[in-house]
C-alpha atoms as a PDB file:
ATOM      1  CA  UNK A   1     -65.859-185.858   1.278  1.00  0.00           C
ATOM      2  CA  UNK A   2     -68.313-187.858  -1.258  1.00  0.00           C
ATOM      3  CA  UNK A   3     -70.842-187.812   1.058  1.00  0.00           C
ATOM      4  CA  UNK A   4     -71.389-183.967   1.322  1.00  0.00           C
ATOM      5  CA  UNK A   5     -71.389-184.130  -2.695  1.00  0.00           C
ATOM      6  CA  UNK A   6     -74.935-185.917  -2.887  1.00  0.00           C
ATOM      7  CA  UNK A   7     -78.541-186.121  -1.037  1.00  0.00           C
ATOM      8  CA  UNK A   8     -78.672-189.295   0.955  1.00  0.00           C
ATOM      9  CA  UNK A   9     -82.031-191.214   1.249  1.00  0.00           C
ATOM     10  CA  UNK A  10     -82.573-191.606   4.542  1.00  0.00           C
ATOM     11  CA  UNK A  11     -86.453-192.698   5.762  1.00  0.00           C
ATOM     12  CA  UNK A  12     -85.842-190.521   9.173  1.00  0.00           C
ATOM     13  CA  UNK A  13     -89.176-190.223   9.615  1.00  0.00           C
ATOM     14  CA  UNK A  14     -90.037-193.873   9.458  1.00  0.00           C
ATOM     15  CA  UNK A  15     -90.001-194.503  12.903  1.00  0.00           C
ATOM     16  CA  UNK A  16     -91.142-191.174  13.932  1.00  0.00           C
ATOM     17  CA  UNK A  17     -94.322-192.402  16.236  1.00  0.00           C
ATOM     18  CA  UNK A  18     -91.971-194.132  18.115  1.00  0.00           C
ATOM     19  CA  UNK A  19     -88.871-191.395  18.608  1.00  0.00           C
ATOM     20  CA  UNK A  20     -91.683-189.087  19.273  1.00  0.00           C
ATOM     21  CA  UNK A  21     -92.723-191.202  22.170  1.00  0.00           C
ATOM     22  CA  UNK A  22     -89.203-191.889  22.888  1.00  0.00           C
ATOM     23  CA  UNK A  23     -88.593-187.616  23.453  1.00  0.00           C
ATOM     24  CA  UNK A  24     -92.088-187.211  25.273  1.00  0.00           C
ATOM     25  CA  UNK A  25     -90.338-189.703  28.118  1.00  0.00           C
ATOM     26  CA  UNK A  26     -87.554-187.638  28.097  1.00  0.00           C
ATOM     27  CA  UNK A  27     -89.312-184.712  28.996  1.00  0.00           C
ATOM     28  CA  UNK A  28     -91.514-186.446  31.292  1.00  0.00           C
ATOM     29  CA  UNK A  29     -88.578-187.435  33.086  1.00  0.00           C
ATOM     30  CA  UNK A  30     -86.599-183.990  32.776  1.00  0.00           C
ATOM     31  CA  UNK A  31     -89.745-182.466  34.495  1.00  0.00           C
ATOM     32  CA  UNK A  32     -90.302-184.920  37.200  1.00  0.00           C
ATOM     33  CA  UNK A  33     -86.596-184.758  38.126  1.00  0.00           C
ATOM     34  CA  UNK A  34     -87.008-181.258  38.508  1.00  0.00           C
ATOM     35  CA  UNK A  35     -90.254-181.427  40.242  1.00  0.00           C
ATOM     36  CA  UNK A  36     -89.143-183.719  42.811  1.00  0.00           C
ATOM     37  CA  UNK A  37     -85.173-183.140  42.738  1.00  0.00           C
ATOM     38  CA  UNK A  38     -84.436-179.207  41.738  1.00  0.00           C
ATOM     39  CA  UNK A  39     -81.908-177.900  40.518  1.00  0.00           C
ATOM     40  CA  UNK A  40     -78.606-177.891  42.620  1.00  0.00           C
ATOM     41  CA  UNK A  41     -78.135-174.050  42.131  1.00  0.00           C
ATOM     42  CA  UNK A  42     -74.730-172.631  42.661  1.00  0.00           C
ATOM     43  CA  UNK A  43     -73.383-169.846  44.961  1.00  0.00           C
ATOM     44  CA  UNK A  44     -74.564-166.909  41.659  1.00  0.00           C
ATOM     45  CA  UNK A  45     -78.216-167.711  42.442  1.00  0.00           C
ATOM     46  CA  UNK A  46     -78.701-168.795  46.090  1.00  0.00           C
ATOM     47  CA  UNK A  47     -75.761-166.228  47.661  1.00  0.00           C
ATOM     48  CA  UNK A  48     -73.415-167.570  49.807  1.00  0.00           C
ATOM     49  CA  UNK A  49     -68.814-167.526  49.896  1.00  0.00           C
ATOM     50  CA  UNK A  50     -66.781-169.290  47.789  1.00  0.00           C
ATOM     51  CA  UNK A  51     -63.229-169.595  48.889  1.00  0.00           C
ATOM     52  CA  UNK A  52     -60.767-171.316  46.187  1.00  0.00           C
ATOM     53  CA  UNK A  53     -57.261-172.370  47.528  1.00  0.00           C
ATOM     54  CA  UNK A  54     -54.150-174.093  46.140  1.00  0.00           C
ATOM     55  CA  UNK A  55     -52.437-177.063  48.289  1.00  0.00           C
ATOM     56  CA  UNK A  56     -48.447-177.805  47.630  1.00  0.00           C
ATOM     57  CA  UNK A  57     -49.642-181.178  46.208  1.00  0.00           C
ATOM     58  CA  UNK A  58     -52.472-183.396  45.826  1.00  0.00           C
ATOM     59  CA  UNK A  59     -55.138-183.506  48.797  1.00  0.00           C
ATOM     60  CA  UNK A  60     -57.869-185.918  49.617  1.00  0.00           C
ATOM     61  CA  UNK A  61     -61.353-183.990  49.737  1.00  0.00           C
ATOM     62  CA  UNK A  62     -62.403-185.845  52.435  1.00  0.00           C
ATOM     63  CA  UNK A  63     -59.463-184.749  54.395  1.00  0.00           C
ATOM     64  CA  UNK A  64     -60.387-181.358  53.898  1.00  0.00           C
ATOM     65  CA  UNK A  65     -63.951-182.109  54.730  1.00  0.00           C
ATOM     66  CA  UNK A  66     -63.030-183.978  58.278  1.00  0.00           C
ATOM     67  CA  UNK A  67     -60.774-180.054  59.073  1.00  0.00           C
ATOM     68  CA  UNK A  68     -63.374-177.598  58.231  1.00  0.00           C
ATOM     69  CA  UNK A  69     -65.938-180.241  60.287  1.00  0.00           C
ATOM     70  CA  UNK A  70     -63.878-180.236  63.208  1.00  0.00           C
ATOM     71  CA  UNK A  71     -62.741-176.097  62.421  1.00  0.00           C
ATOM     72  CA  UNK A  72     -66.577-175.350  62.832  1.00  0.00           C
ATOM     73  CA  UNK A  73     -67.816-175.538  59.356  1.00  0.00           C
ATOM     74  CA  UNK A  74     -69.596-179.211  58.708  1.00  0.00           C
ATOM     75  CA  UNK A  75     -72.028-177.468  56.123  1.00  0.00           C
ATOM     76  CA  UNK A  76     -69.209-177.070  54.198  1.00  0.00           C
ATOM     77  CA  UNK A  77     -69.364-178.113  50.290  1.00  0.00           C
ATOM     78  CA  UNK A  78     -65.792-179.154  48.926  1.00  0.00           C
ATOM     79  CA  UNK A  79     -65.018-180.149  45.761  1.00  0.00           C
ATOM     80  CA  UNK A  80     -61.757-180.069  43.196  1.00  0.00           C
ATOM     81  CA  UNK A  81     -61.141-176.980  40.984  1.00  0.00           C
ATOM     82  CA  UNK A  82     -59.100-178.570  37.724  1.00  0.00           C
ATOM     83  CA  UNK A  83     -56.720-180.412  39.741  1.00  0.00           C
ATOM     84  CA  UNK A  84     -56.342-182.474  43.206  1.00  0.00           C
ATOM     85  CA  UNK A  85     -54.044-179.868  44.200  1.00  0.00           C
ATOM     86  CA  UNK A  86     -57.380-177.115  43.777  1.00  0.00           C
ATOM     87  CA  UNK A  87     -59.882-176.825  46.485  1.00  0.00           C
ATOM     88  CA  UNK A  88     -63.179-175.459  46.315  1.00  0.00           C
ATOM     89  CA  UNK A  89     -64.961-174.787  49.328  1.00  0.00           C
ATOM     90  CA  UNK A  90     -68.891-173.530  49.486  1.00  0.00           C
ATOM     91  CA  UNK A  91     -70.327-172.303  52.291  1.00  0.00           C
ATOM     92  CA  UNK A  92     -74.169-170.424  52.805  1.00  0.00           C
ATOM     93  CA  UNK A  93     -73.989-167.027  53.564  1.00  0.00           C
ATOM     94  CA  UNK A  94     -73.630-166.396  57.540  1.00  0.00           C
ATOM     95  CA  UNK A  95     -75.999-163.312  58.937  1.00  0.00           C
ATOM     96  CA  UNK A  96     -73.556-160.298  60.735  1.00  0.00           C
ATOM     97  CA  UNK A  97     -70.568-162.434  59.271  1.00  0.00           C
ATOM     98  CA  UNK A  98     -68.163-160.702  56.930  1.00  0.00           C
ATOM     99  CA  UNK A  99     -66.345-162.628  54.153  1.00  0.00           C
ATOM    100  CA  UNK A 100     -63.210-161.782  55.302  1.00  0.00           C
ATOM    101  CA  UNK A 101     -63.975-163.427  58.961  1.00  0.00           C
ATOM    102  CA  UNK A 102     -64.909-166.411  57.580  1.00  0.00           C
ATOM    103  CA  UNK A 103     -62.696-166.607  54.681  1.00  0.00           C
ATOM    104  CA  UNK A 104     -60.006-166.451  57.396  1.00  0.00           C
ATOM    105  CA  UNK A 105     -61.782-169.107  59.609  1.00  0.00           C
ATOM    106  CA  UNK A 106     -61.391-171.237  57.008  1.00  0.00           C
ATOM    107  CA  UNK A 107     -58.216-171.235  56.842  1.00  0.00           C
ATOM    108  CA  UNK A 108     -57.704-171.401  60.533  1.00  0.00           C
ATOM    109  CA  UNK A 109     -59.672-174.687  60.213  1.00  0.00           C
ATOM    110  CA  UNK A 110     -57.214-176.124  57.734  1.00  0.00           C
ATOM    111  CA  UNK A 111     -54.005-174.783  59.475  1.00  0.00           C
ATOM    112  CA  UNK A 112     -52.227-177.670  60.335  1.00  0.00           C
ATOM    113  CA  UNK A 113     -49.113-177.282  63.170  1.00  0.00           C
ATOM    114  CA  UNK A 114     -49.724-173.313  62.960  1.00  0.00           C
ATOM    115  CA  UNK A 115     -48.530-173.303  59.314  1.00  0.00           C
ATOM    116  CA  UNK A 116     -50.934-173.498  56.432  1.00  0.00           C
ATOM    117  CA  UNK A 117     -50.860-176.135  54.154  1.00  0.00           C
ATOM    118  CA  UNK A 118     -52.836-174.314  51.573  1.00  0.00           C
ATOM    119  CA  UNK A 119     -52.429-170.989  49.623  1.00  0.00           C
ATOM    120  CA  UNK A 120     -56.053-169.107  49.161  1.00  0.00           C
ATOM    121  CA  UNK A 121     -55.993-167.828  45.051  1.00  0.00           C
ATOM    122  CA  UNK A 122     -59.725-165.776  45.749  1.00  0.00           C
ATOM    123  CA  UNK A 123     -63.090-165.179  47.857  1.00  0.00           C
ATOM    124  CA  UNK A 124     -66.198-164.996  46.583  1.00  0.00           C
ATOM    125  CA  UNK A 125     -69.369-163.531  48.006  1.00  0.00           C
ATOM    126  CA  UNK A 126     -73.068-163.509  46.592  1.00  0.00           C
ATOM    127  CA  UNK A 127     -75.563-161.974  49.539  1.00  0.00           C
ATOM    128  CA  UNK A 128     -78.849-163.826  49.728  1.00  0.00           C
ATOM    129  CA  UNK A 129     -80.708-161.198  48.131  1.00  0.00           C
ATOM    130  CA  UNK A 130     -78.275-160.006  45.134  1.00  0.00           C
ATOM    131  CA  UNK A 131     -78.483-164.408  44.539  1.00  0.00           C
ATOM    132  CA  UNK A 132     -82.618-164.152  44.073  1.00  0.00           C
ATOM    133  CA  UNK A 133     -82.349-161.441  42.440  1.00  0.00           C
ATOM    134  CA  UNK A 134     -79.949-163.196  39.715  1.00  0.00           C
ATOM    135  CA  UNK A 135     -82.280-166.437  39.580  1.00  0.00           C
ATOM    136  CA  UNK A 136     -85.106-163.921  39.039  1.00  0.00           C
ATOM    137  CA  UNK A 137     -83.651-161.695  36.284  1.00  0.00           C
ATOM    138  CA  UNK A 138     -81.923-164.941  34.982  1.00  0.00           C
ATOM    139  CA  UNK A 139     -85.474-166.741  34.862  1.00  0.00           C
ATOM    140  CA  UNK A 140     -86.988-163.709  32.787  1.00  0.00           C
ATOM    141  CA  UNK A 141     -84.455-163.964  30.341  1.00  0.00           C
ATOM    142  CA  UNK A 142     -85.225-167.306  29.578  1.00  0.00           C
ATOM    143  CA  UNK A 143     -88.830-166.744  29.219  1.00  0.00           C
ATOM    144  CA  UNK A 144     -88.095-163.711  27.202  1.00  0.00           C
ATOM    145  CA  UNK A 145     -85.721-165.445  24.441  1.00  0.00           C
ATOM    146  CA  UNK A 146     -88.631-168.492  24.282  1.00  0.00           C
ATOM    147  CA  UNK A 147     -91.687-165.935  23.547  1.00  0.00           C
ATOM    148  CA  UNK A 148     -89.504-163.998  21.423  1.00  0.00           C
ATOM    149  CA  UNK A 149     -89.143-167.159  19.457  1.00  0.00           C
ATOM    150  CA  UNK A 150     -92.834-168.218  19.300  1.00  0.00           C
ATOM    151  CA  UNK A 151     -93.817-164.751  17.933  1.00  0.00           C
ATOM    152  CA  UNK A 152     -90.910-165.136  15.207  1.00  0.00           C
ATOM    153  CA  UNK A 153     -92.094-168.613  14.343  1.00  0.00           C
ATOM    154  CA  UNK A 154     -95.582-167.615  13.926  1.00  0.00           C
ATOM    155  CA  UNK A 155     -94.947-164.724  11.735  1.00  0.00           C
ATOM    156  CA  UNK A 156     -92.485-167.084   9.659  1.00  0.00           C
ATOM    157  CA  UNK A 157     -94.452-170.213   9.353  1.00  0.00           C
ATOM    158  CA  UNK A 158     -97.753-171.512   8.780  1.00  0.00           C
ATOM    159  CA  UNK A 159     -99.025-172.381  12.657  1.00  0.00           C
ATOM    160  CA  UNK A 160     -98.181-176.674  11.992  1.00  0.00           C
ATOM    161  CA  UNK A 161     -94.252-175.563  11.643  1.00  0.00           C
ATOM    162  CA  UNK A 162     -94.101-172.669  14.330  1.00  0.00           C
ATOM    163  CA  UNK A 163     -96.040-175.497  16.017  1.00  0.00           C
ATOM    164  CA  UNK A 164     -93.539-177.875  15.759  1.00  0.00           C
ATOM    165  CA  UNK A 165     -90.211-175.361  16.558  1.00  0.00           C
ATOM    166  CA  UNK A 166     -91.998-174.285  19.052  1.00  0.00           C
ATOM    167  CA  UNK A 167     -92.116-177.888  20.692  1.00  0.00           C
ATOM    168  CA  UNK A 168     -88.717-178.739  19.778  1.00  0.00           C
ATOM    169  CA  UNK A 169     -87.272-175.518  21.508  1.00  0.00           C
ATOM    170  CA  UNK A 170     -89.083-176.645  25.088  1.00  0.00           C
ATOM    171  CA  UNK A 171     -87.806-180.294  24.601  1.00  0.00           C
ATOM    172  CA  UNK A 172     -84.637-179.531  24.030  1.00  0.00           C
ATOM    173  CA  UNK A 173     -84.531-176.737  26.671  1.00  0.00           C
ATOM    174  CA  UNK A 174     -86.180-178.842  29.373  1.00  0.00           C
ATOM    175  CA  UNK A 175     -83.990-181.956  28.260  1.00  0.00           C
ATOM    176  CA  UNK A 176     -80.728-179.856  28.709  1.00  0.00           C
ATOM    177  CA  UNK A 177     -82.242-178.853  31.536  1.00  0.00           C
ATOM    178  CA  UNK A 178     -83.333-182.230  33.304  1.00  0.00           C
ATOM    179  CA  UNK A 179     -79.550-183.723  32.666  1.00  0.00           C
ATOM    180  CA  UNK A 180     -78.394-181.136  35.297  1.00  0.00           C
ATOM    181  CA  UNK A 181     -80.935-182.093  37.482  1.00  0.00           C
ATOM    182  CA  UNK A 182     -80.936-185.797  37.163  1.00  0.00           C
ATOM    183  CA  UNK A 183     -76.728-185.397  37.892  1.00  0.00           C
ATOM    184  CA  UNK A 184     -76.815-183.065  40.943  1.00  0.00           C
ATOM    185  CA  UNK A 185     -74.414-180.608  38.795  1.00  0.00           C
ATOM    186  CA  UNK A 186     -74.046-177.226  39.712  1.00  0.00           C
ATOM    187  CA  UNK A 187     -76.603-175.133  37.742  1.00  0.00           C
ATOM    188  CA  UNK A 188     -75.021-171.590  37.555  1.00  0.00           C
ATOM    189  CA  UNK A 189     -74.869-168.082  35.421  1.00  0.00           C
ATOM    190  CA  UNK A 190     -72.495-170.054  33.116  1.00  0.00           C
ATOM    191  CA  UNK A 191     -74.964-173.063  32.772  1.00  0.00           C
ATOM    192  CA  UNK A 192     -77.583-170.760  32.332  1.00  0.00           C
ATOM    193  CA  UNK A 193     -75.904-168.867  29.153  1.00  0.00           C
ATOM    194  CA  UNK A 194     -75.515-172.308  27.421  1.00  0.00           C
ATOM    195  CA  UNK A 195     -78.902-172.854  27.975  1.00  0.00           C
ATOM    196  CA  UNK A 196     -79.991-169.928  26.549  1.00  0.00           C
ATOM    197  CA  UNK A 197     -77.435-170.091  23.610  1.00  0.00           C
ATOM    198  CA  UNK A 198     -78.784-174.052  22.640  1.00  0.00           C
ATOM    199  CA  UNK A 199     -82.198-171.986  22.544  1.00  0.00           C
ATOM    200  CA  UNK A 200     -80.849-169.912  19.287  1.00  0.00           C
ATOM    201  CA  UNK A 201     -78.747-173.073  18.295  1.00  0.00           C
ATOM    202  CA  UNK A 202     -81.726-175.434  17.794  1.00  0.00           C
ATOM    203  CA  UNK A 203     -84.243-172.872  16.342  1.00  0.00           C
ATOM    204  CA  UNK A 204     -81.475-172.056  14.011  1.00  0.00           C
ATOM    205  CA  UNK A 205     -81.534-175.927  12.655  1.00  0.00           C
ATOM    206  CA  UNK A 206     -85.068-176.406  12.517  1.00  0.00           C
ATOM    207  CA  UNK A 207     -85.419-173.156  10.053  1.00  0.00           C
ATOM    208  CA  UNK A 208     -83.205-174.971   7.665  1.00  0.00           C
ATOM    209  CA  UNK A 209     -85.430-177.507   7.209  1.00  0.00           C
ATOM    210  CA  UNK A 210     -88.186-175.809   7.472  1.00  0.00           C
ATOM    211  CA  UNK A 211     -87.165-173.518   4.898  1.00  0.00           C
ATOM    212  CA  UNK A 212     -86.288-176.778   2.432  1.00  0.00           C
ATOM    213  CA  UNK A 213     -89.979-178.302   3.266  1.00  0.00           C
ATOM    214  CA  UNK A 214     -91.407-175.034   2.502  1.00  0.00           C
ATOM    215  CA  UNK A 215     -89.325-174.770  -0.838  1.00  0.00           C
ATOM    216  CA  UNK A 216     -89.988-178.188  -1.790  1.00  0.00           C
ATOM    217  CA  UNK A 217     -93.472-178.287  -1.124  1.00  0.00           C
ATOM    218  CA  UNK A 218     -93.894-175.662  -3.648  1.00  0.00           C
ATOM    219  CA  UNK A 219     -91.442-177.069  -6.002  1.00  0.00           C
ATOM    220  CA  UNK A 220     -92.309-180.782  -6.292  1.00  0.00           C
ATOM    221  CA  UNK A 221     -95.937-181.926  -7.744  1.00  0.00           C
ATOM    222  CA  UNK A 222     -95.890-185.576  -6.548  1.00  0.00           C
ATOM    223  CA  UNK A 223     -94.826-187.043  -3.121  1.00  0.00           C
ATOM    224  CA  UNK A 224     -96.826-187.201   0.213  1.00  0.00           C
ATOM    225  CA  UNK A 225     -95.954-185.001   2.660  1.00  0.00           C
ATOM    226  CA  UNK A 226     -93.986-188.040   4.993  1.00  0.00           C
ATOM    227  CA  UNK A 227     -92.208-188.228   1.605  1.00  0.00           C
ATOM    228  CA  UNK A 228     -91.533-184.326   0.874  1.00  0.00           C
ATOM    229  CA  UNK A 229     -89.675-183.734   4.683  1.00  0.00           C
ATOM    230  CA  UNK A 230     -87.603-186.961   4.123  1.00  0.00           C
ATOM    231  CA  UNK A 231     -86.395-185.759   1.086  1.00  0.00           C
ATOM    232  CA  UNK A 232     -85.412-182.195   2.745  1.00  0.00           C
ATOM    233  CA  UNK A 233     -83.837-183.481   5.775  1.00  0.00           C
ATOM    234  CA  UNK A 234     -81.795-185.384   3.553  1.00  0.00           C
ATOM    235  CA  UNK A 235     -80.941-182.758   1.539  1.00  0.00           C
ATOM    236  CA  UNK A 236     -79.715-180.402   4.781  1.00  0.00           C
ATOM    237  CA  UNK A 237     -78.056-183.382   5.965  1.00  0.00           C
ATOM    238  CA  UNK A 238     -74.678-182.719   4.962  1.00  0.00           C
ATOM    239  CA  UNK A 239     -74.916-179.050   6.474  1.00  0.00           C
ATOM    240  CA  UNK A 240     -76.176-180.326   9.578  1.00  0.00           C
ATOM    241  CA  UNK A 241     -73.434-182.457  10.182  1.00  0.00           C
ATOM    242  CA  UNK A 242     -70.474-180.015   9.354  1.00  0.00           C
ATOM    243  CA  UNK A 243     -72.434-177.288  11.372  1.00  0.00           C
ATOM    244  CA  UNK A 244     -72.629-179.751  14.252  1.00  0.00           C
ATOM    245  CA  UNK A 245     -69.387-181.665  14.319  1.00  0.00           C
ATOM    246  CA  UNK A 246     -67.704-178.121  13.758  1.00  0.00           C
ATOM    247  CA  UNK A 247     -68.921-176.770  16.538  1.00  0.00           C
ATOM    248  CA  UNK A 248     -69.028-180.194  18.800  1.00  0.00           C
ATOM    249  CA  UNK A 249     -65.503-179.792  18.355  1.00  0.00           C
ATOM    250  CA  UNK A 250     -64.992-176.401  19.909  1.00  0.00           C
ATOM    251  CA  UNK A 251     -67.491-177.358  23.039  1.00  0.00           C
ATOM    252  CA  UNK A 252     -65.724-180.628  23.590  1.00  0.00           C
ATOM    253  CA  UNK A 253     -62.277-178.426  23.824  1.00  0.00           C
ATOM    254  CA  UNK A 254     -63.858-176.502  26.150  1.00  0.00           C
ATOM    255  CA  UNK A 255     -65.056-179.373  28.144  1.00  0.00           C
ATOM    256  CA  UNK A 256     -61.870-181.031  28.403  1.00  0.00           C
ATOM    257  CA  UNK A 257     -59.330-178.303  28.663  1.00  0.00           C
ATOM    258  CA  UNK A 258     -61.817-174.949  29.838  1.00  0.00           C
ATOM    259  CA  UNK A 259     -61.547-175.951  33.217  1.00  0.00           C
ATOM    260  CA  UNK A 260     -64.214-176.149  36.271  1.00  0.00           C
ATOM    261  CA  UNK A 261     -65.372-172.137  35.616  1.00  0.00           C
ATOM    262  CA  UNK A 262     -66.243-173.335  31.666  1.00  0.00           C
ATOM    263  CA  UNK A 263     -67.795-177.092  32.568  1.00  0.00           C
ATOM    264  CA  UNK A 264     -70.937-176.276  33.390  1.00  0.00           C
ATOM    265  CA  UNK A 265     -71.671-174.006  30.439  1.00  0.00           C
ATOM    266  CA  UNK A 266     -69.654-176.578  27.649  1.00  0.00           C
ATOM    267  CA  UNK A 267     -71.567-179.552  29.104  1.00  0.00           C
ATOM    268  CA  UNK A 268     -75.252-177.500  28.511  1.00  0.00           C
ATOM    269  CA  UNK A 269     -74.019-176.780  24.898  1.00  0.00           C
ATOM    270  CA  UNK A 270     -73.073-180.469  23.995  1.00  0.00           C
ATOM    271  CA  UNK A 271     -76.171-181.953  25.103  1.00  0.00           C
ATOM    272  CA  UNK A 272     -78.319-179.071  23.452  1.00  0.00           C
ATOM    273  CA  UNK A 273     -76.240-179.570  20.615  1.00  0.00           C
ATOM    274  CA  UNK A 274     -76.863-183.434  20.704  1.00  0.00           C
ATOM    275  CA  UNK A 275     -80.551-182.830  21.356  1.00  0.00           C
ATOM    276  CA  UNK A 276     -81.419-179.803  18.959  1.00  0.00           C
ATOM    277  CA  UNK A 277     -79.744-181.598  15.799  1.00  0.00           C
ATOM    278  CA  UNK A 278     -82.302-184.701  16.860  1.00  0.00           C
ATOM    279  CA  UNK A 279     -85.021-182.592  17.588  1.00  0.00           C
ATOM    280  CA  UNK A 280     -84.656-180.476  14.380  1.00  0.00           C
ATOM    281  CA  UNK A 281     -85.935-183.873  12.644  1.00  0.00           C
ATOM    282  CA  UNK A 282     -87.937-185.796  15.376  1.00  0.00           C
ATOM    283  CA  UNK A 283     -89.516-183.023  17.262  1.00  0.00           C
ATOM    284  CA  UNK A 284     -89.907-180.717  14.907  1.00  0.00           C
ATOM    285  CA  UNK A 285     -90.666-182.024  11.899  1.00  0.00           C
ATOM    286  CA  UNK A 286     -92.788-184.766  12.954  1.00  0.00           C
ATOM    287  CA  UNK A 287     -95.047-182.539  14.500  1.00  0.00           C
ATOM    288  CA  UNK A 288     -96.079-180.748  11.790  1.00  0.00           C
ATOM    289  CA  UNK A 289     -96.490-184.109   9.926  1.00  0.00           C
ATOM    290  CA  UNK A 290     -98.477-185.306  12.671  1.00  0.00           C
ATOM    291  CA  UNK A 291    -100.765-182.257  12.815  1.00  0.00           C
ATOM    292  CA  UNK A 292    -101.837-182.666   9.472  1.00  0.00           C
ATOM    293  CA  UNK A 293     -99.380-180.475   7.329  1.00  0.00           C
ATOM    294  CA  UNK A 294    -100.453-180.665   3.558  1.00  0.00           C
ATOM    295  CA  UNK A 295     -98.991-179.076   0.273  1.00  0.00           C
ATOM    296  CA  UNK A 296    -102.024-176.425   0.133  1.00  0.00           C
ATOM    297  CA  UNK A 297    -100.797-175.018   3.441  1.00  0.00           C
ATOM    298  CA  UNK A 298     -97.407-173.614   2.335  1.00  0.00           C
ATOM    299  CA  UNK A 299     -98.821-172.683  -1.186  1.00  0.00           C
ATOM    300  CA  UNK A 300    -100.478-169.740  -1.532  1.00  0.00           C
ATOM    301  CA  UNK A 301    -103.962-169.869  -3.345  1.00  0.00           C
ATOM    302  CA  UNK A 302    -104.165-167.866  -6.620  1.00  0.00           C
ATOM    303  CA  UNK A 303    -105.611-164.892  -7.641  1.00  0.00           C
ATOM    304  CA  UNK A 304    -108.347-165.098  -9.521  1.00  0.00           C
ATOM    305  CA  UNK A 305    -107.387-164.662 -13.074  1.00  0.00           C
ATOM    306  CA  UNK A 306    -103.992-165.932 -12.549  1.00  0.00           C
ATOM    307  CA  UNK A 307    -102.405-167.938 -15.271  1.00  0.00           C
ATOM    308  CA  UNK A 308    -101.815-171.528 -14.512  1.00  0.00           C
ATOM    309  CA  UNK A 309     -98.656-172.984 -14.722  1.00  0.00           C
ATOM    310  CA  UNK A 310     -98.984-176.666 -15.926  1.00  0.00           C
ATOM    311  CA  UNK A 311     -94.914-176.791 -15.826  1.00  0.00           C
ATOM    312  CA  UNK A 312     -93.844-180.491 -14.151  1.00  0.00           C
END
């Protein structure tokens, strides 16, 4: 527990030209992959039925791919649910076709000498147009919570820090972002809440060392600016790191032992975790350093009149 006693002097910011161009790749790649790949959006935003069943013991998926195929139903997506004994099966929604029809088509497909193997536990159904509906309202919120942030930022900082939270928000948004993409992982309602709770996450970091910059700026007489953040991002370190590995520890439960329903969302927060802490000190901060950000910017002139303090 030493460590959280003192300040460390790290030189974070040493290699900062080259982490910067390190995170712009990143990005560049997040956004290409979702130019050219998507998003692989689940049944919550693109409407379709979702049929979960239970088998008496462990199942090959590709067994239950070859009966829905020859049942009628190659477009079928299958894929576990927790265990090998847990099915998933995805289908698009079918036009004058009820759920309940082709929930129990399904099953016909996978009935096997006139008894059924498996045990359906629920059926879903999302109609095409309640789906874009969802993506749309779901995309609003997201732009919402980022211009919400921009106008906080700019009325907290001086424009070379709301500058550079601003910048580390989109990376690590678009970086959580591109992993789904790159993987082919289902982006649903779930994902999409971790996405927007990493948004709150990061800007949440970044203010703590923006706020020790700002203090430090006005506090300390001597020091270049390069000099000024190291010594504040060292001196946050130690909250950083409980703050993160704290909550790293609940997500990583979740991960292992939430289940498929919780996956989706525990995976967005541990890479926006990952990538907020980094960009709190890459992104962030070196933006404002490379834009120029001086002493006389965070102090306020003063008034004529005003007594100097000479103090050291």
């Amino acid at each position: 527990m030493e460590f959280f006693k003192k300040t460390t002097s790290i030189n974070f910011l040493g290699q900062r030209k080259l982490l910067w161009f390190i995170s712009a790749m990143v990005v560049l790649v997040s956004l290409t992959s979702l130019a050219v790949r998507g998003l692989n959006f689940g049944i919550d935003f693109t409407g379709g039925l979702l049929v979960e069943m239970q088998y008496p013991q462990a199942v090959e998926l590709e067994q239950v791919r070859d009966a829905l195929t020859t049942g009628g139903f190659p477009e079928a997506s299958v894929q576990y649910f927790g265990t090998a004994r847990d099915v998933l099966v995805r289908l698009a929604p079918r036009e004058g076709v009820s759920s309940a029809t082709v929930s129990s088509e399904i099953m016909r497909a996978l009935d096997h000498d006139g008894a059924s193997l498996a045990q359906m536990k629920r059926v879903e159904y999302v109609g095409p147009q309640v789906g874009e509906e969802l993506a749309q309202d779901g995309m609003l919120a997201l732009l919402i919570a980022l211009i919400g942030i921009a106008l906080y930022v700019a009325m907290r900082f001086e424009y070379r820090l709301a500058t550079g939270a601003i910048m580390a928000t989109l990376h690590d948004v678009i970086a959580t972002v591109g992993v789904f993409s790159l993987t082919g992982l289902e982006f649903n309602v779930t994902v999409l809440a971790g996405v927007l709770a990493i948004i709150g996450y990061s800007l949440n970091d970044t203010v703590v060392v923006y706020d020790r910059i700002r203090e430090n700026f006005r506090l300390l007489r001597k020091g270049t600016p390069m000099e000024v953040a190291n010594l504040s991002i060292n001196q946050t370190l130690s909250r950083t790191i409980m703050t993160a590995g704290v909550t790293l520890l609940v997500v990583i439960a979740m991960l292992v032992w939430g289940g498929e329903m919780l996956f989706g969302f525990a995976l967005a927060l541990l890479v926006g975790i990952a990538v907020g802490t980094y960009s709190s000190i890459y992104v962030a901060s070196a933006t404002a350093l490379a834009m120029g950000l001086q002493k006389e910017h965070l102090i306020p002139p003063k008034k004529e009149g005003a007594e100097i303090d000479d103090r050291p």
